[in-house]
Protein backbone atom coordinates (compact mmCIF):
# COMPACT_ATOMS: atom_id res chain seq x y z
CA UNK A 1 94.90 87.24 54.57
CA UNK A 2 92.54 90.44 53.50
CA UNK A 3 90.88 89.75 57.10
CA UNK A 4 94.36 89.89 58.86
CA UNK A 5 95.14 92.91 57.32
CA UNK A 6 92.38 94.83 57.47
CA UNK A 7 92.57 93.85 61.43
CA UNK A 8 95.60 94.65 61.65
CA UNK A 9 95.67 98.27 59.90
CA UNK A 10 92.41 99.37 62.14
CA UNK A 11 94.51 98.34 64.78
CA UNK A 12 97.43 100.71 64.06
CA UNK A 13 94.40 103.15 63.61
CA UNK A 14 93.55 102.44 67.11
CA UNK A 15 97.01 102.95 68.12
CA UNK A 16 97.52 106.10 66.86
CA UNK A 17 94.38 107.22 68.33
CA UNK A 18 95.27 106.07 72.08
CA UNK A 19 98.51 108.00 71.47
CA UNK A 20 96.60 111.26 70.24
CA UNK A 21 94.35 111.28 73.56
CA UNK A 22 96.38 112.83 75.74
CA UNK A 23 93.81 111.78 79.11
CA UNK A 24 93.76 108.02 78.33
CA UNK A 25 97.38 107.62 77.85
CA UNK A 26 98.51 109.93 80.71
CA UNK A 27 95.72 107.70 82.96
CA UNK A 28 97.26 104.51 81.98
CA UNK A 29 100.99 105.74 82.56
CA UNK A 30 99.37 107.13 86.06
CA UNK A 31 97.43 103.65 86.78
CA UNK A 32 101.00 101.58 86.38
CA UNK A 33 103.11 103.54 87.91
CA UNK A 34 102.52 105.98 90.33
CA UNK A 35 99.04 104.33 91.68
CA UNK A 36 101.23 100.82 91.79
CA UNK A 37 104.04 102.65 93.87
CA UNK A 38 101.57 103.87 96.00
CA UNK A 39 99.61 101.30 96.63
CA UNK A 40 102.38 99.13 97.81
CA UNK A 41 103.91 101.79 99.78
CA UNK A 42 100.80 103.43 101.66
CA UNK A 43 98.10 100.64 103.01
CA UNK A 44 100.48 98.57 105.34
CA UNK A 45 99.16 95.72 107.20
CA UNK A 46 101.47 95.20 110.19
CA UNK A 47 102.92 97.60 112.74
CA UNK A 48 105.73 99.45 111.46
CA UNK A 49 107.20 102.40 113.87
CA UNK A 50 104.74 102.06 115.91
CA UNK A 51 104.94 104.77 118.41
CA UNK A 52 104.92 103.59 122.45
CA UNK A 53 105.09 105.13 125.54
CA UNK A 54 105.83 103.50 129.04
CA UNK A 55 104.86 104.81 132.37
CA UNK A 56 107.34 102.60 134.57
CA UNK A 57 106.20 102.89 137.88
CA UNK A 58 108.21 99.41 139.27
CA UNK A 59 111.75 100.99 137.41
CA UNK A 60 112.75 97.23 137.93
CA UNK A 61 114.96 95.01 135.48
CA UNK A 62 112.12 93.82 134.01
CA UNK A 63 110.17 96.42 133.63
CA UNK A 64 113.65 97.70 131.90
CA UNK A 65 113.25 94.30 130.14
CA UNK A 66 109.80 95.02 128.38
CA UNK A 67 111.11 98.21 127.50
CA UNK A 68 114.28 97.46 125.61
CA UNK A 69 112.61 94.10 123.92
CA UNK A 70 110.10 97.05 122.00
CA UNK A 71 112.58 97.30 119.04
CA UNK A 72 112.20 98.70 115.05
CA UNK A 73 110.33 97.76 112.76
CA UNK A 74 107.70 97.26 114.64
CA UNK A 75 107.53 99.80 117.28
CA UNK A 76 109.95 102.85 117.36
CA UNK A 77 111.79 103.48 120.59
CA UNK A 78 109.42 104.18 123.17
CA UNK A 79 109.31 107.14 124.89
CA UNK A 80 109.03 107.58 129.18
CA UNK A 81 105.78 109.13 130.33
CA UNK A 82 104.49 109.69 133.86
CA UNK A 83 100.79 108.57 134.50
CA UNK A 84 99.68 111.87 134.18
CA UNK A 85 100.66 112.37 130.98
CA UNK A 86 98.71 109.25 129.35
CA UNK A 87 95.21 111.10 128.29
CA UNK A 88 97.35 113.85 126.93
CA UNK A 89 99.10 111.04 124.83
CA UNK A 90 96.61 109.47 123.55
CA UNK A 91 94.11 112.53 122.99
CA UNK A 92 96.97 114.07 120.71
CA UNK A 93 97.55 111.02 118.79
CA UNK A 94 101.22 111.00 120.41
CA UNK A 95 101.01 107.44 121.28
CA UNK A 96 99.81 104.88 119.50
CA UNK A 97 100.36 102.55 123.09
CA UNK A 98 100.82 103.33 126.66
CA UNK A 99 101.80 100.90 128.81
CA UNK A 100 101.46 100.93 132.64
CA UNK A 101 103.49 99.11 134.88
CA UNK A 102 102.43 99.54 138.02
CA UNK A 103 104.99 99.43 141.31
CA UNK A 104 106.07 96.03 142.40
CA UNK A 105 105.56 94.25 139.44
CA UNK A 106 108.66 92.12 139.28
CA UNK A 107 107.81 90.96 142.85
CA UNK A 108 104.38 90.06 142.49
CA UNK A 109 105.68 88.11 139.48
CA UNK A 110 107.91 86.55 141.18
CA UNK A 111 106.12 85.82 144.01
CA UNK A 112 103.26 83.59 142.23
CA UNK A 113 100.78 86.80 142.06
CA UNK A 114 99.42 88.12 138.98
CA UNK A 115 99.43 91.84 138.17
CA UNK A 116 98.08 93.78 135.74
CA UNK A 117 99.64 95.78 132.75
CA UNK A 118 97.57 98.96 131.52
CA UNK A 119 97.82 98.66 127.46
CA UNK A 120 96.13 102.27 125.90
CA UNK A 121 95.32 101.71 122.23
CA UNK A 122 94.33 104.29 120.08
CA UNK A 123 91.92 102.13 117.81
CA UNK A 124 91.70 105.24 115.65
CA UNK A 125 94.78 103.79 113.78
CA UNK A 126 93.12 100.61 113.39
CA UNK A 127 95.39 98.42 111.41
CA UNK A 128 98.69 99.72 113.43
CA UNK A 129 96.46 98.87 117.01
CA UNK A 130 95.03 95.61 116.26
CA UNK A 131 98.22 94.29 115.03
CA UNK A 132 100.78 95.98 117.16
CA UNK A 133 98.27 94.88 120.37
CA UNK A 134 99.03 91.43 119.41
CA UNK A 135 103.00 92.12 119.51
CA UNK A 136 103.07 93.93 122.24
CA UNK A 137 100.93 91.22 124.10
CA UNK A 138 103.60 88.33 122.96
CA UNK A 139 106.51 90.37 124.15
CA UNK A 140 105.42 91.26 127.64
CA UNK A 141 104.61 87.39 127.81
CA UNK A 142 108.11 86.37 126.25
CA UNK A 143 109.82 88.92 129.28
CA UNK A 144 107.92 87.57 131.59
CA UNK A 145 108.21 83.88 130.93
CA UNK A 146 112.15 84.37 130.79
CA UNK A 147 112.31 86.44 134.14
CA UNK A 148 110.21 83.67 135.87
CA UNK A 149 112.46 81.06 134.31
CA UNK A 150 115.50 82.92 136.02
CA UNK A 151 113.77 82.52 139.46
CA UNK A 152 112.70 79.18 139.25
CA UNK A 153 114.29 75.83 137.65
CA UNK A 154 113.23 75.63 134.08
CA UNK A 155 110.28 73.98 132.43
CA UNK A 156 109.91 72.32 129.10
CA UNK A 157 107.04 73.77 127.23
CA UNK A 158 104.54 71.46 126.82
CA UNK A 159 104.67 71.85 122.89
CA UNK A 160 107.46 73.17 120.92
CA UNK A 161 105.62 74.87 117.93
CA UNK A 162 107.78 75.51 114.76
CA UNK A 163 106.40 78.21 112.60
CA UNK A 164 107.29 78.24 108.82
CA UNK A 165 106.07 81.32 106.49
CA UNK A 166 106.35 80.33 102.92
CA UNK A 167 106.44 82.59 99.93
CA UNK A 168 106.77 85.61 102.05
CA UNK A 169 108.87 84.86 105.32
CA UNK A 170 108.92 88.47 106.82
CA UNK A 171 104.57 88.42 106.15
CA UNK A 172 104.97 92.45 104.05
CA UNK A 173 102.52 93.71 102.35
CA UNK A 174 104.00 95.47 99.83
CA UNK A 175 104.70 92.15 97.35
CA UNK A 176 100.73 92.03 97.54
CA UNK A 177 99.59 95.12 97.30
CA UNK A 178 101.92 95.99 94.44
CA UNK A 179 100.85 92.94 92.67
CA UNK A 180 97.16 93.53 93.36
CA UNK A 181 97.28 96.81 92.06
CA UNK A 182 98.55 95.79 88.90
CA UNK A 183 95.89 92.76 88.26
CA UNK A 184 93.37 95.54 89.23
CA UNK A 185 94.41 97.75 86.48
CA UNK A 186 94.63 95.35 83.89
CA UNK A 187 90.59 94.33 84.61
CA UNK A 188 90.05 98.23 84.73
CA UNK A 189 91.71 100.14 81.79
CA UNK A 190 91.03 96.91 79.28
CA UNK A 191 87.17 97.95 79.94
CA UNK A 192 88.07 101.41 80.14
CA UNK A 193 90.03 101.41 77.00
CA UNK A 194 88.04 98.80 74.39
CA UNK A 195 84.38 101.12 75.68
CA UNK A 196 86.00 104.19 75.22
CA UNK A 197 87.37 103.31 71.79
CA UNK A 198 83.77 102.28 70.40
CA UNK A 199 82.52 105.04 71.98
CA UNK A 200 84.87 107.98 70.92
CA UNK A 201 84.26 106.68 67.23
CA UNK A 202 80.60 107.02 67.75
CA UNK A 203 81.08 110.13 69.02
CA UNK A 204 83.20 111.68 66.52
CA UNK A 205 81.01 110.01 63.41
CA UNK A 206 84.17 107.77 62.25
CA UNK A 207 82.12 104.74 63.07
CA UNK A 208 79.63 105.27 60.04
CA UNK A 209 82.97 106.08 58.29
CA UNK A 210 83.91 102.24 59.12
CA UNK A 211 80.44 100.91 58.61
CA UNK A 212 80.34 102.01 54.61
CA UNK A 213 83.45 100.69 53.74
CA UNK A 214 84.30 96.99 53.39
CA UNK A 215 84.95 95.65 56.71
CA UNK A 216 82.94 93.30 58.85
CA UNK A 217 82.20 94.12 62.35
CA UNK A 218 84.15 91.41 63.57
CA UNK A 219 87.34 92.96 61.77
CA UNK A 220 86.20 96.35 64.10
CA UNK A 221 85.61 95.04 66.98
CA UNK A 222 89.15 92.47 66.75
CA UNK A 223 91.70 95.53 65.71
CA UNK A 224 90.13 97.20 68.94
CA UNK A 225 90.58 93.94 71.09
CA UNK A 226 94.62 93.14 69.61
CA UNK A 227 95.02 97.67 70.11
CA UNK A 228 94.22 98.52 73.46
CA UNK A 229 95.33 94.29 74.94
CA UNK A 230 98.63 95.64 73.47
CA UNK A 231 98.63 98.47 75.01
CA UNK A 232 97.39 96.84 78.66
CA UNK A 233 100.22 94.14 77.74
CA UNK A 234 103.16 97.03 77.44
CA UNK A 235 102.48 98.63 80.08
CA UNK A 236 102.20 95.50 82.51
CA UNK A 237 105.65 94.70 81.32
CA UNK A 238 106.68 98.05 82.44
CA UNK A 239 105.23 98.65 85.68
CA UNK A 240 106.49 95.09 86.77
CA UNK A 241 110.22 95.95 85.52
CA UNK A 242 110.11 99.79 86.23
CA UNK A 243 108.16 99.56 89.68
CA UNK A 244 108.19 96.66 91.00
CA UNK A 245 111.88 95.48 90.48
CA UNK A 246 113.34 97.96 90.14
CA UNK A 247 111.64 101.04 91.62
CA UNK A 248 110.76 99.20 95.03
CA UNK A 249 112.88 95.99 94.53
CA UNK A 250 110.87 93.26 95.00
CA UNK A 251 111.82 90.07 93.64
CA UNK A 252 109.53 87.95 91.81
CA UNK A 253 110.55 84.74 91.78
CA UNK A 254 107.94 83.21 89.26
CA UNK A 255 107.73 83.60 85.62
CA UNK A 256 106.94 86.78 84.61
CA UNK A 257 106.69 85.34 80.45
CA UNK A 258 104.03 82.99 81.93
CA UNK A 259 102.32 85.72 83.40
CA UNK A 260 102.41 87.98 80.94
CA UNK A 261 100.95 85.03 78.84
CA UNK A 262 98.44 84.85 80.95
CA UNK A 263 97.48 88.92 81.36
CA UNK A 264 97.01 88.09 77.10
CA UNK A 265 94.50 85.53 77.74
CA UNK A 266 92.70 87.60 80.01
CA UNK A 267 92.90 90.20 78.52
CA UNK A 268 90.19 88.48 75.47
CA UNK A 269 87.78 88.52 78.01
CA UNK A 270 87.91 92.73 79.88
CA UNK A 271 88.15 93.64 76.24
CA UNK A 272 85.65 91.85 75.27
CA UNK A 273 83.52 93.14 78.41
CA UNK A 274 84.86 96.94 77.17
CA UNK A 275 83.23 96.13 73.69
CA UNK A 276 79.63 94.88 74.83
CA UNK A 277 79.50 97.72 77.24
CA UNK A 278 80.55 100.60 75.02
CA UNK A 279 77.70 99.41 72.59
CA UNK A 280 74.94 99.73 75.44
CA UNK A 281 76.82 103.30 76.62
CA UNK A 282 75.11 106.01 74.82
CA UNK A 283 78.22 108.79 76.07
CA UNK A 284 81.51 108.54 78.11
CA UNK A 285 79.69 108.99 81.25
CA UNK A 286 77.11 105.86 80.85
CA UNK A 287 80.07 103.78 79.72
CA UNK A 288 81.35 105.37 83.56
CA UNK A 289 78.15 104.31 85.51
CA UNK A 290 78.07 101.36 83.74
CA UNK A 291 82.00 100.36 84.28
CA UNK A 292 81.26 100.81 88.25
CA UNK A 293 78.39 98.44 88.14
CA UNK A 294 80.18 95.53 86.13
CA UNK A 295 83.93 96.61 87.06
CA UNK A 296 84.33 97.00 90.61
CA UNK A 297 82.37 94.02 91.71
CA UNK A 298 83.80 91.51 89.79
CA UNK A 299 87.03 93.64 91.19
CA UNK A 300 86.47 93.23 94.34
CA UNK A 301 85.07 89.67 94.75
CA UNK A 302 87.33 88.22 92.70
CA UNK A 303 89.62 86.88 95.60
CA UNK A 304 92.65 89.87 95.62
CA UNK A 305 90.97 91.70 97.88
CA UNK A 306 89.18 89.22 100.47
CA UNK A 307 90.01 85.71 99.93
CA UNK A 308 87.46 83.47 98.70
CA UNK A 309 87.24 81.23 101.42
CA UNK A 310 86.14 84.00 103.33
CA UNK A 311 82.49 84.85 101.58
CA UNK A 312 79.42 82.86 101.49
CA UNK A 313 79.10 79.67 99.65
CA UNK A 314 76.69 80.66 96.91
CA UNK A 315 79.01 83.88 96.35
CA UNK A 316 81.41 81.96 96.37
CA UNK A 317 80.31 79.57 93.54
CA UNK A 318 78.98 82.35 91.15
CA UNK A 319 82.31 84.22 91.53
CA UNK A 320 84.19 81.08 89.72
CA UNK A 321 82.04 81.80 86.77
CA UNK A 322 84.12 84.95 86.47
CA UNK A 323 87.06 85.01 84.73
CA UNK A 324 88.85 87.48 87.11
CA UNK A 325 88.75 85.09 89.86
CA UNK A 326 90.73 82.37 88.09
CA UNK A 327 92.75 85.54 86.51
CA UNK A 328 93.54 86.63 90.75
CA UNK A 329 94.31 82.91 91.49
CA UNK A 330 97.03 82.21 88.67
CA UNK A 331 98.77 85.69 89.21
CA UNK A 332 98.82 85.00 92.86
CA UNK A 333 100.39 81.41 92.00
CA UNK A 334 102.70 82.02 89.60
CA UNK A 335 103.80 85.74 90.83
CA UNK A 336 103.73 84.58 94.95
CA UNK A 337 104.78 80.58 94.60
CA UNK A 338 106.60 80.45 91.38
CA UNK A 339 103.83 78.19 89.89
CA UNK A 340 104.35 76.32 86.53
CA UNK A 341 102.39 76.09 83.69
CA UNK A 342 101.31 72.41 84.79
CA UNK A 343 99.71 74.07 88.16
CA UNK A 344 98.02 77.03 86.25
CA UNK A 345 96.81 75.83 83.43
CA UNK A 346 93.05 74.62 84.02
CA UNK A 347 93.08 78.28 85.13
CA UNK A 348 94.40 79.40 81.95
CA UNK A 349 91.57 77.21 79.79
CA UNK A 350 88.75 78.55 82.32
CA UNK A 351 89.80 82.23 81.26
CA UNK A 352 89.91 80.70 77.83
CA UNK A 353 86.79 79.59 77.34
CA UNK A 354 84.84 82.06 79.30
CA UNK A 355 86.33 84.51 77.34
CA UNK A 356 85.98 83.26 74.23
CA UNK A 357 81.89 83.44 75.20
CA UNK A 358 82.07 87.11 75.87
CA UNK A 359 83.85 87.72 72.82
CA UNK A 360 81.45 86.20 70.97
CA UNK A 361 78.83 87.91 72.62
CA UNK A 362 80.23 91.10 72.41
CA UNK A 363 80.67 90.78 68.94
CA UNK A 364 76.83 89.43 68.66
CA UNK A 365 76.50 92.56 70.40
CA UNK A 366 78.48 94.85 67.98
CA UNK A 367 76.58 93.46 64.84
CA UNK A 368 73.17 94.68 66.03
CA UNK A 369 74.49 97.74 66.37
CA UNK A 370 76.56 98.35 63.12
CA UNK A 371 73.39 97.07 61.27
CA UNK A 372 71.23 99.40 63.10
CA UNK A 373 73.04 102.32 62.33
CA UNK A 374 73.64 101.81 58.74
């Protein structure tokens, strides 16, 4: 019982600190809130308002057809240009797509031949033209299938395909990227916050202060892990209530007390990373270099950026050795399909166990050092 409540008083000790550094707890408020809004409003991945313009040069029904079938979301309501005008357009980002129909198109479709469309594309807004290409190239088809069916007797398809999006029906970006930005700040500030903490008492002298009195390292290094995963824990509880439902009103339909559950598990493990590396940092700004050299990696290759199946093999198989990755995979389940705990949980041991290791480590870690410096 001493043990508990030594860990647990250094821990309130820890608190109060956090609260007193008025960067660190401004940053965290900053990384779940504002940087989560952002992130799932800004990046977008499909065409929205995508601005067209049309230089009709047939002014025939369905060259009127193509026109009227470019509708909102996706593209805004395009605008009539003459063919003049189209270097203009694109050269002054008017236009994200021109399209030229050239004269007697409806006829030569009708009549068997097979003109040619102009599609401009200002690749400059890369995500908006490779998408919106793609819709604008299924829409002139769909017009021109249906105007062809009205001249001739109609034809089966020779497959009828039936398309079924699951977990996200209308394929937005914003669940994800919202979500993503979360998971990302939970790997980030746990480092952030457990390095900074050994640090700042090394740095202010308090840590000698520790050392001399009766208290194992272990006891240290624990009130720091249960401090700043409590703080992590808070304010993922937040930014998923405050942001997420109800600031941009997404829906989750899985179990947010699983997750959470979860984010504690996890959070054993970037704590524990936060630990080891603020006892090889020397000053704030190693524990920085550091951080982008251990952080962002296992950030970014940990599947909620580029999916997994995506990189090579033997990346591939050292990345599941990281407890991020299985961290990524059971957010994404439970958060995206509503996944139980009897889908998640050999994800849940993984993080476990791994973490447990770099715990230990760290604390391996932490001993050398508290005996060296007393």
């Amino acid at each position: 019982m001493e043990h508990l409540a030594n860990i647990f008083w250094l821990g309130t000790k820890e608190l109060r600190s956090f609260s007193r550094d008025f960067v660190l707890f401004g940053f965290v408020i900053y990384s779940f809130t504002l940087a989560v809004y952002a992130q799932a409003e800004s990046p977008s991945q499909e065409a929205h308002n995508s601005s067209v313009a049309i230089v009709d040069e047939d002014h025939s029904a369905l060259s009127r057809a193509i026109a009227a079938a470019l509708l909102p979301p996706y593209f805004s309501s395009p605008m009539e240009a003459v063919a003049g005008q189209v270097d203009e357009l694109m050269d002054t980002a008017r236009s994200t797509f021109v399209l030229d129909i050239p004269p007697h198109f409806e006829r030569d479709i009708l009549s068997g031949r097979q003109p040619v469309i102009q599609v401009n594309v200002d690749a400059t807004a890369m995500m908006q033209a490779g998408i919106g290409a793609g819709y604008l190239q299924e829409i002139i088809a769909h017009e021109i299938a249906r105007s062809a069916r009205g001249a001739e007797p109609s034809r089966g398809e020779p497959v009828d395909l039936a398309v079924r999006v699951a977990f996200n029906p209308n394929l937005t970006t914003q669940l994800f990227n919202a979500v993503m930005a979360i998971i990302g700040n939970v790997n980030m500030l746990a480092i952030i916050l457990a390095g900074a903490a050994i640090i700042r008492e090394r740095e202010h002298g308090t840590m000698d202060h520790l050392l001399i009195m009766p208290l194992t390292p272990f006891e240290i290094a624990a009130a720091k892990v249960w401090a700043n995963g409590l703080v992590i824990t808070v304010a993922v509880g937040l930014s998923l209530w405050l942001v997420i439902e109800t600031l941009l009103g997404i829906r989750i339909i899985g179990s947010i007390p699983l997750f959470m559950a979860g984010v504690t598990i996890y959070l054993f493990f970037a704590t524990a990373i936060g630990i080891f590396l603020g006892t090889v940092a020397r000053s704030m700004p190693q524990l920085g270099l550091l951080f982008v050299l251990v952080a962002l990696p296992m950030n970014i290759l940990s599947g909620g950026n580029t999916p997994l199946d995506s990189m090579p093999a033997f990346l591939r198989a050292v990345m599941q050795l990281s407890p991020s990755t299985h961290f990524v995979s059971f957010a994404q389940a439970i958060l995206y399909r509503g996944a139980g705990i009897d889908v998640v949980w050999p994800q849940f041991a993984i993080v476990g166990i791994v973490g447990g290791v770099f715990f230990a480590l760290s604390i391996m870690r932490f001993r050398k050092i508290s005996a060296a410096m007393m």
